[in-house]
PDB file of N, CA and C in Angstrom:
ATOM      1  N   UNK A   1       0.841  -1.170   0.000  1.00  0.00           N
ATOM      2  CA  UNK A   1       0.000   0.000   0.000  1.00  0.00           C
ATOM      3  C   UNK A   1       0.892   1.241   0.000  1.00  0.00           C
ATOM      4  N   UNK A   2       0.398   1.825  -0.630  1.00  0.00           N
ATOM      5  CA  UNK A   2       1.578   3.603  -0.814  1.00  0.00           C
ATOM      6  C   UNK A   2       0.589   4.519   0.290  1.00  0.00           C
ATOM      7  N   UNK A   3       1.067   4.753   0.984  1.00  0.00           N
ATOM      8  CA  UNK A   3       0.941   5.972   1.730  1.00  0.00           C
ATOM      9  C   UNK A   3       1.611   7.439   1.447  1.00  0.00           C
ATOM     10  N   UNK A   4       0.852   8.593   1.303  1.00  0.00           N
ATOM     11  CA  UNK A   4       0.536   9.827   1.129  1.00  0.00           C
ATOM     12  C   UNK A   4       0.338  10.632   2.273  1.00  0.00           C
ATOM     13  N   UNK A   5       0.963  12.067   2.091  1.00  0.00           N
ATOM     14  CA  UNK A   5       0.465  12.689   3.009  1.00  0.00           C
ATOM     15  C   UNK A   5      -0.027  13.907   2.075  1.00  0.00           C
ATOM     16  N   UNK A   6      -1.338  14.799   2.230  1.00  0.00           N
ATOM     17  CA  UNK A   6      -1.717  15.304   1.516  1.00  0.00           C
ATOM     18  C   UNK A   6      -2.265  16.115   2.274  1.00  0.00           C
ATOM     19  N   UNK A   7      -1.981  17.834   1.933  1.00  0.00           N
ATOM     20  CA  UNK A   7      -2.405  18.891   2.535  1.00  0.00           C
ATOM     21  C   UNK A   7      -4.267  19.041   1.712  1.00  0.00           C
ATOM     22  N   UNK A   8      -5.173  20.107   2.298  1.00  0.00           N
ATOM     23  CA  UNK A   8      -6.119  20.088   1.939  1.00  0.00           C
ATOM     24  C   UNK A   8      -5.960  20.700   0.584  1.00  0.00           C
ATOM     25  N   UNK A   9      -6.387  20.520  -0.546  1.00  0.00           N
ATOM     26  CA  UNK A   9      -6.207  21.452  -1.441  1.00  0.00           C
ATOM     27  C   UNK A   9      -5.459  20.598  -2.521  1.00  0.00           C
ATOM     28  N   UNK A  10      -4.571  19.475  -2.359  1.00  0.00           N
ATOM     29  CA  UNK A  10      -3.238  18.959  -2.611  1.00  0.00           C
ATOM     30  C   UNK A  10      -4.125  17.354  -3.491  1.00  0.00           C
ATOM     31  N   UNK A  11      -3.611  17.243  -4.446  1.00  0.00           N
ATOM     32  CA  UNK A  11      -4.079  15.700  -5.155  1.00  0.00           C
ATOM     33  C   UNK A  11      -3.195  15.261  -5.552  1.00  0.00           C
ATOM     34  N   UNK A  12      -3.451  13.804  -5.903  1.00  0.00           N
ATOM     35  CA  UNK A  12      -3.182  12.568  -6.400  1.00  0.00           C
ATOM     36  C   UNK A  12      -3.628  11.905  -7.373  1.00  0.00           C
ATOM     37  N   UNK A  13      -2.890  11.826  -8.887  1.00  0.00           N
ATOM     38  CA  UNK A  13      -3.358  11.049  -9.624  1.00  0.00           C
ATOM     39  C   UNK A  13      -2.973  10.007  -9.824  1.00  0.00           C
ATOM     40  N   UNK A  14      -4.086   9.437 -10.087  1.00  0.00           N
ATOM     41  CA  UNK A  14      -3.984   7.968 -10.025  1.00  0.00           C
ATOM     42  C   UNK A  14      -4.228   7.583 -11.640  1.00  0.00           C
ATOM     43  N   UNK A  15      -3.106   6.999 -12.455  1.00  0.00           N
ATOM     44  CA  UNK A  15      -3.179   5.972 -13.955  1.00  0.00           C
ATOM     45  C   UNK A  15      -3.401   7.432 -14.778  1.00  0.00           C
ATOM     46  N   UNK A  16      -2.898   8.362 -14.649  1.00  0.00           N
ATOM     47  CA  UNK A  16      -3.062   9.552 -15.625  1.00  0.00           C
ATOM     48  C   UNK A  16      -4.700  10.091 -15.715  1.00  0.00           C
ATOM     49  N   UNK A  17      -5.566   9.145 -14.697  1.00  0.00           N
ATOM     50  CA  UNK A  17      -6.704   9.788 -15.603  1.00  0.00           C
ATOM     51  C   UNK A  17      -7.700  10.066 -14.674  1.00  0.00           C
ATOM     52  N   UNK A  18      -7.174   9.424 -13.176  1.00  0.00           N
ATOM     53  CA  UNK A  18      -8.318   9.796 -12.039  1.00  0.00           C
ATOM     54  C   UNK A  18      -7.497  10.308 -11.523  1.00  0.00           C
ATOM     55  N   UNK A  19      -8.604  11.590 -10.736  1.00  0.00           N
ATOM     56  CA  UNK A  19      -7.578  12.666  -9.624  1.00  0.00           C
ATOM     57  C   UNK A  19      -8.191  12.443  -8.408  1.00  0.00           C
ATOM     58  N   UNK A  20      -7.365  12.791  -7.237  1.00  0.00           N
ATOM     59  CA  UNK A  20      -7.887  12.127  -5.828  1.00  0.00           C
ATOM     60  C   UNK A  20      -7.503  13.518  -5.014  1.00  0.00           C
ATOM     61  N   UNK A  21      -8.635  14.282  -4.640  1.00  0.00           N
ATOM     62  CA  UNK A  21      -7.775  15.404  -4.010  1.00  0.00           C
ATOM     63  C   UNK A  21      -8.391  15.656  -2.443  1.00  0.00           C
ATOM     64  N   UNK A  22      -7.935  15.996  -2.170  1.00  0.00           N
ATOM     65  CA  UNK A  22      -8.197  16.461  -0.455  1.00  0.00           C
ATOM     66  C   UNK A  22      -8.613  17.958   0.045  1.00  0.00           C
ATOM     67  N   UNK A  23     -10.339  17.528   0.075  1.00  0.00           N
ATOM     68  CA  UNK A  23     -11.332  18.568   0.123  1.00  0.00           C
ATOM     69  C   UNK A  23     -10.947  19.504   1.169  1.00  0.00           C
ATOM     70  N   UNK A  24     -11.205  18.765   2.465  1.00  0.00           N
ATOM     71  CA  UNK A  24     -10.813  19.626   3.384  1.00  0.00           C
ATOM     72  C   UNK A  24     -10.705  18.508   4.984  1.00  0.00           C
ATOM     73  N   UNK A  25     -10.341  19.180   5.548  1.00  0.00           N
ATOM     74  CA  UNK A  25     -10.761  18.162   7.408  1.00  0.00           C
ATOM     75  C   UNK A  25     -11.414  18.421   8.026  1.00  0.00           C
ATOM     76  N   UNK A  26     -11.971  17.242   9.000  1.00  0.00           N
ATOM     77  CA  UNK A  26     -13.380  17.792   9.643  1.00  0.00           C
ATOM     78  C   UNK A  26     -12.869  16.831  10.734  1.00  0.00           C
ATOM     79  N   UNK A  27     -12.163  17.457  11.933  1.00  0.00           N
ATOM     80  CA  UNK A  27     -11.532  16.530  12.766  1.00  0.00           C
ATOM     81  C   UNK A  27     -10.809  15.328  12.402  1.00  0.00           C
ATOM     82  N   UNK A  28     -11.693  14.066  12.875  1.00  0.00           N
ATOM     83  CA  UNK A  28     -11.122  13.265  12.069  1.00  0.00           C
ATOM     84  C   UNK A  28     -10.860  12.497  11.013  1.00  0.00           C
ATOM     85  N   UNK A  29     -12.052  13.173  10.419  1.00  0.00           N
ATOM     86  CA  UNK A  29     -12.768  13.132   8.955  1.00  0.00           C
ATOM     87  C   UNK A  29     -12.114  13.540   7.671  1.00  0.00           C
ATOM     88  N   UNK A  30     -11.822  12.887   7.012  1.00  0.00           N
ATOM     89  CA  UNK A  30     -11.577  13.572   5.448  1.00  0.00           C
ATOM     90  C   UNK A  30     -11.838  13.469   4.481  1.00  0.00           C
ATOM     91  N   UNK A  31     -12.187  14.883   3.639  1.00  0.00           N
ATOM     92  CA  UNK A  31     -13.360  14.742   2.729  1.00  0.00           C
ATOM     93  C   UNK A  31     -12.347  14.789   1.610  1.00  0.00           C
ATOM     94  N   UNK A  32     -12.853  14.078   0.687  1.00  0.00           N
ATOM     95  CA  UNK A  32     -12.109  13.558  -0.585  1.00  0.00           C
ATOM     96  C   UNK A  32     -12.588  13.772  -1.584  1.00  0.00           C
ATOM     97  N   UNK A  33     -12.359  14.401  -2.845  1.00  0.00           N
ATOM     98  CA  UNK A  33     -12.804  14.492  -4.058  1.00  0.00           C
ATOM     99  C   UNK A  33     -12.310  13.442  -5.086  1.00  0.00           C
ATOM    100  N   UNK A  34     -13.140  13.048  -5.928  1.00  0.00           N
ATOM    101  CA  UNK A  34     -12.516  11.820  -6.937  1.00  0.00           C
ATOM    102  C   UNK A  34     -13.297  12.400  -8.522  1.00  0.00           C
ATOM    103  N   UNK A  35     -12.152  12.729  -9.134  1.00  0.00           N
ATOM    104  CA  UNK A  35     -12.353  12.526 -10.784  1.00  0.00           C
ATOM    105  C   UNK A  35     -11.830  12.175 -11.665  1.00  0.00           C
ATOM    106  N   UNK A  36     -12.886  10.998 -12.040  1.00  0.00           N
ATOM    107  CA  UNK A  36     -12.590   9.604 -12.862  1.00  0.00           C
ATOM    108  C   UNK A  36     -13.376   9.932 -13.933  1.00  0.00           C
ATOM    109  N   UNK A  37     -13.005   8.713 -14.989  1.00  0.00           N
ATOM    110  CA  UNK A  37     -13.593   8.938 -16.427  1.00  0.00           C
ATOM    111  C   UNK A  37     -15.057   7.912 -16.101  1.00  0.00           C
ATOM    112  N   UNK A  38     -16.220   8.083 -16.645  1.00  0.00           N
ATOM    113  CA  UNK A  38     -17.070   7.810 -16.551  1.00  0.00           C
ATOM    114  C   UNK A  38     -17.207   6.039 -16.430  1.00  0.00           C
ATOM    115  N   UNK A  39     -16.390   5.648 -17.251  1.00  0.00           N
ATOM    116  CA  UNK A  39     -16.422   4.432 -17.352  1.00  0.00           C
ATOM    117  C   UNK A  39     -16.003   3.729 -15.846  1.00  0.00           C
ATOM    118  N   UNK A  40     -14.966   4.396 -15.135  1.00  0.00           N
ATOM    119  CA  UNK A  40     -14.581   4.197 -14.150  1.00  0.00           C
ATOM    120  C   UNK A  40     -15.886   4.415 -12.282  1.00  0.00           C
ATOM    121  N   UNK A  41     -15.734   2.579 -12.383  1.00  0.00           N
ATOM    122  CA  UNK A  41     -16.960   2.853 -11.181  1.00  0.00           C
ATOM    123  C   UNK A  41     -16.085   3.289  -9.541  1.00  0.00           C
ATOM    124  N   UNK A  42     -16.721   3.682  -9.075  1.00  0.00           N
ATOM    125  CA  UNK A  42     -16.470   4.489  -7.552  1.00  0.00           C
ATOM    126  C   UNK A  42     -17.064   4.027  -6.821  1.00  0.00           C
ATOM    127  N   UNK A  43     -16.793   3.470  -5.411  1.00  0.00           N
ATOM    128  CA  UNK A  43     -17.798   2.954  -4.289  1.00  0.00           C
ATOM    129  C   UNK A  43     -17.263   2.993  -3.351  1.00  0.00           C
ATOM    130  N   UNK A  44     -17.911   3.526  -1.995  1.00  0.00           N
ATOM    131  CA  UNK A  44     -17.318   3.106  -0.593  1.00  0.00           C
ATOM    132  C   UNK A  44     -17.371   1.738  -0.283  1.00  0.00           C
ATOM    133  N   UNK A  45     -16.081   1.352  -0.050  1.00  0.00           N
ATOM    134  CA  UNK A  45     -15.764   0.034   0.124  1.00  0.00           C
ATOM    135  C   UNK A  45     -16.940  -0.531   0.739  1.00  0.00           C
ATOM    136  N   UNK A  46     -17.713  -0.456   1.733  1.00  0.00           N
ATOM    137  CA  UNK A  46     -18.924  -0.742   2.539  1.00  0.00           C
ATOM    138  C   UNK A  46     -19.769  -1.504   1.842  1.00  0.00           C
ATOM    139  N   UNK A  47     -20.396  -0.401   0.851  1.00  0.00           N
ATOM    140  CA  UNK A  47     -21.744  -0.798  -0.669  1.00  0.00           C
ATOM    141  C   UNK A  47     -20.346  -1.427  -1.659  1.00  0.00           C
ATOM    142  N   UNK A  48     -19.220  -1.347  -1.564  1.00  0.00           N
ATOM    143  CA  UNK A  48     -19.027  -2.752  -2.965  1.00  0.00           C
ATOM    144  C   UNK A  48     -18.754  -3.994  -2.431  1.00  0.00           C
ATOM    145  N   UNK A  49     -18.514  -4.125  -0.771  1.00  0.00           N
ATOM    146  CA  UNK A  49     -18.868  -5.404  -0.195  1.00  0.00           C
ATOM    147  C   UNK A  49     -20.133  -5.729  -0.362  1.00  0.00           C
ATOM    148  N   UNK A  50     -21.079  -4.825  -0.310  1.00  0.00           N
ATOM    149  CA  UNK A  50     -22.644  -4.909  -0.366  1.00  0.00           C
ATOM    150  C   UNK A  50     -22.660  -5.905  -1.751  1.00  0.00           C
ATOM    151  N   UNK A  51     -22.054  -5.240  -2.832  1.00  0.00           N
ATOM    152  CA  UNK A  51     -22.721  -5.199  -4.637  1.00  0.00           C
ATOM    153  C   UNK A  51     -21.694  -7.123  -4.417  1.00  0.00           C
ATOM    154  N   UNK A  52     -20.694  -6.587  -4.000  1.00  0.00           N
ATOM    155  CA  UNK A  52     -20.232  -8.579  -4.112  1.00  0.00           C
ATOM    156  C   UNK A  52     -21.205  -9.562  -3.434  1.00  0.00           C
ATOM    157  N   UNK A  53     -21.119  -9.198  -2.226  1.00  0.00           N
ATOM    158  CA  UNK A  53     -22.288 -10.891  -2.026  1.00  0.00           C
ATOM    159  C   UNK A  53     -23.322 -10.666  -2.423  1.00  0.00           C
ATOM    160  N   UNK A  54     -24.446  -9.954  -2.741  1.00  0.00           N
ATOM    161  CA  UNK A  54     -25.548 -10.097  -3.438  1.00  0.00           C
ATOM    162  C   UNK A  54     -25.062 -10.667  -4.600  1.00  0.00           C
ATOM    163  N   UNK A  55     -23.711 -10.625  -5.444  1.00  0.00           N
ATOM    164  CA  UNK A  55     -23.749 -10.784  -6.501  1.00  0.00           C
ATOM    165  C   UNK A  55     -23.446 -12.561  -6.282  1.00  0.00           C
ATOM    166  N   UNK A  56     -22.380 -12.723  -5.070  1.00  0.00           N
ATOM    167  CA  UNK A  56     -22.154 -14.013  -5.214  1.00  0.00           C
ATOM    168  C   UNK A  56     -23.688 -14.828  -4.397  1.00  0.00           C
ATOM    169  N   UNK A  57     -24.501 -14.453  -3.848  1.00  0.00           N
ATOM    170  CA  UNK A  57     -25.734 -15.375  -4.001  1.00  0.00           C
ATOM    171  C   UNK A  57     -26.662 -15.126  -4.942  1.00  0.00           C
ATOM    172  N   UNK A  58     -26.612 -14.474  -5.486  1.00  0.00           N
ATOM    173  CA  UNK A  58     -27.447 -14.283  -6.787  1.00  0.00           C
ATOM    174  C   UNK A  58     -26.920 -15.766  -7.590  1.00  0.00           C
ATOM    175  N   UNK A  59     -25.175 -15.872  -7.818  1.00  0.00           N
ATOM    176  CA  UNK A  59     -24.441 -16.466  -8.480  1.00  0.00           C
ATOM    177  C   UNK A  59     -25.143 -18.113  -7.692  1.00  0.00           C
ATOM    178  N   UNK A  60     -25.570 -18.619  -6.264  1.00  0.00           N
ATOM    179  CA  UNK A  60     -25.306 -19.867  -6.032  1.00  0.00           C
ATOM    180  C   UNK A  60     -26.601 -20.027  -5.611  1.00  0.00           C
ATOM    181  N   UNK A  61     -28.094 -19.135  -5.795  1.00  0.00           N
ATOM    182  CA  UNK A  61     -28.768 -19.639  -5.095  1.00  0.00           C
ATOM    183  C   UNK A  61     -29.354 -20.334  -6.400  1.00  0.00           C
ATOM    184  N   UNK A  62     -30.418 -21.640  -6.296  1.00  0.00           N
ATOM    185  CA  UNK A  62     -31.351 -22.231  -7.049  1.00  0.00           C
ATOM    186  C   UNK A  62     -32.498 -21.892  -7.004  1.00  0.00           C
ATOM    187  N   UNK A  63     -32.481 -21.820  -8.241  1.00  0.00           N
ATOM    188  CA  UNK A  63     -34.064 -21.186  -8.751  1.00  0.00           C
ATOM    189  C   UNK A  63     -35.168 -22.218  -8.491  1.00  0.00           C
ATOM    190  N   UNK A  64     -36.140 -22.083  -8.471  1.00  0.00           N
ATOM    191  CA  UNK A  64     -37.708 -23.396  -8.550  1.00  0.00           C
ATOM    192  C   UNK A  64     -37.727 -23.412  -9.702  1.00  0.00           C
ATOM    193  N   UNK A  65     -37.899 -24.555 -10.501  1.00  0.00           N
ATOM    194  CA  UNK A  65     -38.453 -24.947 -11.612  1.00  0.00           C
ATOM    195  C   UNK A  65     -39.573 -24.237 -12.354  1.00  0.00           C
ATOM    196  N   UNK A  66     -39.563 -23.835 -13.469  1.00  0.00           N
ATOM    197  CA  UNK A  66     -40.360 -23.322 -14.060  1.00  0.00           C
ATOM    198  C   UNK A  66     -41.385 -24.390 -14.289  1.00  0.00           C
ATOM    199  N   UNK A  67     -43.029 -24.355 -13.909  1.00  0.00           N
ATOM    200  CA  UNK A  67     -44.136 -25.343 -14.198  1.00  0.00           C
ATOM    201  C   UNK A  67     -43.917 -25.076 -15.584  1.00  0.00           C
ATOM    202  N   UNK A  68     -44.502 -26.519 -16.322  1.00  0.00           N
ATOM    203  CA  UNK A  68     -44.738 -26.537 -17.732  1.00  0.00           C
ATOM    204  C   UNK A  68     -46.004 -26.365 -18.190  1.00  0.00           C
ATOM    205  N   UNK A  69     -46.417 -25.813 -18.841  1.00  0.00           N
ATOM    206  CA  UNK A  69     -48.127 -25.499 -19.050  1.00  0.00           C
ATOM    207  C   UNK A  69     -48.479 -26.618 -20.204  1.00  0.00           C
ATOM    208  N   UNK A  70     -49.259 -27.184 -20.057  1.00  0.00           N
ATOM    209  CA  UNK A  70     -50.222 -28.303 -21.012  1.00  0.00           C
ATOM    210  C   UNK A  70     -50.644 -27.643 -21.984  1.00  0.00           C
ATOM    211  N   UNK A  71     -50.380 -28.184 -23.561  1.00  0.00           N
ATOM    212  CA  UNK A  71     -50.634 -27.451 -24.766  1.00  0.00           C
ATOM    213  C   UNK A  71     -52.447 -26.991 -24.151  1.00  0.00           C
ATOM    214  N   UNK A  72     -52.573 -26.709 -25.249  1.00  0.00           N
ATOM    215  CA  UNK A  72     -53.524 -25.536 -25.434  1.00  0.00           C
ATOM    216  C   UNK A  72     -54.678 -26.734 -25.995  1.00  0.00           C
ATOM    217  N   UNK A  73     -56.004 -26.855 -25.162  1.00  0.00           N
ATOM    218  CA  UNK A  73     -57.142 -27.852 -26.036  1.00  0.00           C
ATOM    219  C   UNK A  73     -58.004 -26.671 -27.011  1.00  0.00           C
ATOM    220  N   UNK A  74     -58.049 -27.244 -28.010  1.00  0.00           N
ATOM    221  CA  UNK A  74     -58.494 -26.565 -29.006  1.00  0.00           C
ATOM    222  C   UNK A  74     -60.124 -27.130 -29.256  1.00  0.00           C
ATOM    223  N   UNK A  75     -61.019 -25.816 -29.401  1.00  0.00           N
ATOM    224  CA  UNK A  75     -62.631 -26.401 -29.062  1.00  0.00           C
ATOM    225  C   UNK A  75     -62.609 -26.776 -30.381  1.00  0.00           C
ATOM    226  N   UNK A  76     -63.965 -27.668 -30.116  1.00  0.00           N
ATOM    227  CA  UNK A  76     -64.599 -28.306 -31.626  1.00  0.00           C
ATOM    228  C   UNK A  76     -64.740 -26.885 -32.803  1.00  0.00           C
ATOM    229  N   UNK A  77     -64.964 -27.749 -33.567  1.00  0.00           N
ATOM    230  CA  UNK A  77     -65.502 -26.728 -34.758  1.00  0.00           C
ATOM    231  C   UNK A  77     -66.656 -26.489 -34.715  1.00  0.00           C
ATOM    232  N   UNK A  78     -66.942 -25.461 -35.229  1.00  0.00           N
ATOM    233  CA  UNK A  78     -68.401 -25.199 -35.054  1.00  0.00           C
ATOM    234  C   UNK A  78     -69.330 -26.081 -35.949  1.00  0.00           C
ATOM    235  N   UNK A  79     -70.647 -26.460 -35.614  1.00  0.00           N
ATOM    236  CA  UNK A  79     -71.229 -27.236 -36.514  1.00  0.00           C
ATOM    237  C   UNK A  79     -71.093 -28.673 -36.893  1.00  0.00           C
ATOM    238  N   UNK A  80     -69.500 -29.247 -36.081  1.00  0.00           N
ATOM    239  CA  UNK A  80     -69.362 -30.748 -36.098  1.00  0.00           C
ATOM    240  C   UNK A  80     -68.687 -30.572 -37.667  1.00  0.00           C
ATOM    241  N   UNK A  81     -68.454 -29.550 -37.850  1.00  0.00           N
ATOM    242  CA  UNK A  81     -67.621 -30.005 -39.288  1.00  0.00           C
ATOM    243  C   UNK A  81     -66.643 -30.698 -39.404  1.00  0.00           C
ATOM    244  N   UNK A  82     -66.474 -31.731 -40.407  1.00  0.00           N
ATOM    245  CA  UNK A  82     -65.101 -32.527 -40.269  1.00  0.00           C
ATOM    246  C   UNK A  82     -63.709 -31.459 -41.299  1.00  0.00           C
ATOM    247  N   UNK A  83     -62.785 -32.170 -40.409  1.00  0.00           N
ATOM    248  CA  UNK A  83     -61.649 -31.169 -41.459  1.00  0.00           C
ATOM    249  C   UNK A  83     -61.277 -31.371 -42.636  1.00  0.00           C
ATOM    250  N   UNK A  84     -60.597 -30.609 -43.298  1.00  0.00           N
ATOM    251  CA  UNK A  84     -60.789 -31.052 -45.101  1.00  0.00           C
ATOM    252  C   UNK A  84     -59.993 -32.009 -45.193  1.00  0.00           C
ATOM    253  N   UNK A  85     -58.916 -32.074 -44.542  1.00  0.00           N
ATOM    254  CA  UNK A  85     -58.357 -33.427 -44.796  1.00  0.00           C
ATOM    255  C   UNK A  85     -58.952 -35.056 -44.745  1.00  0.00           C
ATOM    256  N   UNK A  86     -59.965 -34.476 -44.539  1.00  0.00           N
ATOM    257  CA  UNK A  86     -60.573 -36.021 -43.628  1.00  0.00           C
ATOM    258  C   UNK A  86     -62.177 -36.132 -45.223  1.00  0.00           C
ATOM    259  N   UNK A  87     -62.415 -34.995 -45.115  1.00  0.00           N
ATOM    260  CA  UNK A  87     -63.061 -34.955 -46.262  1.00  0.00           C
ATOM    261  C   UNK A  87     -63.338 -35.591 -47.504  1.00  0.00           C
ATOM    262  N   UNK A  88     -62.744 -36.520 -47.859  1.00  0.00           N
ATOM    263  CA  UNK A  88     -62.170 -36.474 -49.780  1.00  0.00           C
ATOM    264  C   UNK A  88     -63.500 -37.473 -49.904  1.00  0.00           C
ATOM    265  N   UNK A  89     -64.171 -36.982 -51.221  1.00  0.00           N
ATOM    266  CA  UNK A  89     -65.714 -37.804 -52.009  1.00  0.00           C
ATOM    267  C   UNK A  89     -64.654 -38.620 -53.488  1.00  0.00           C
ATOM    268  N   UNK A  90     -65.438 -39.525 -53.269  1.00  0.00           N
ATOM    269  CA  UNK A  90     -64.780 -40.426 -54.511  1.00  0.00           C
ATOM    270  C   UNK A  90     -65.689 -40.142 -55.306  1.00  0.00           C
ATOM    271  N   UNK A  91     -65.254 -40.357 -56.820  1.00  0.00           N
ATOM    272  CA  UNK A  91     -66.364 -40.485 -58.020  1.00  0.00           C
ATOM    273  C   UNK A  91     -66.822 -41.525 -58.134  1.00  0.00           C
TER     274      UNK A  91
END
């Protein structure tokens, strides 16, 4: 781990393309500014422990079986008609 000491006002870039600067102090608090390229995600470590295990039980839990639905009964024809296939008159 690299350790920094950084006055308020004072940044750090990080890979040429995110800047890390030091807002100001609030006792023992320090407020931090971060600008990254959009593509680049940001999280308090806290919520991306959060975003991992939801992700790893998402990843191991088992789903219930999807029921299979029974084709479709199709009503008579109207009138008792037979189908044309079934149809054919000889001469």
């Amino acid at each position: 781990m690299l350790v920094l000491t950084r006055k308020p006002g004072e940044s750090i870039i990080i890979d040429g393309r995110i800047i890390v600067k030091v807002v100001r102090l609030d006792g023992d608090a320090v407020r931090i500014g971060i600008e990254a390229p959009p593509d680049v995600l940001i999280h308090r470590q806290e919520i991306y422990q959060e975003i991992q295990q939801s992700n790893q039980e998402a990843l191991t839990k088992t789903r219930a079986a999807v029921p299979r639905l029974s084709p479709p009964v199709r009503p008579p024809s109207p009138g008792g008609a037979v189908s044309p296939s079934t149809n054919i008159s000889k001469p």
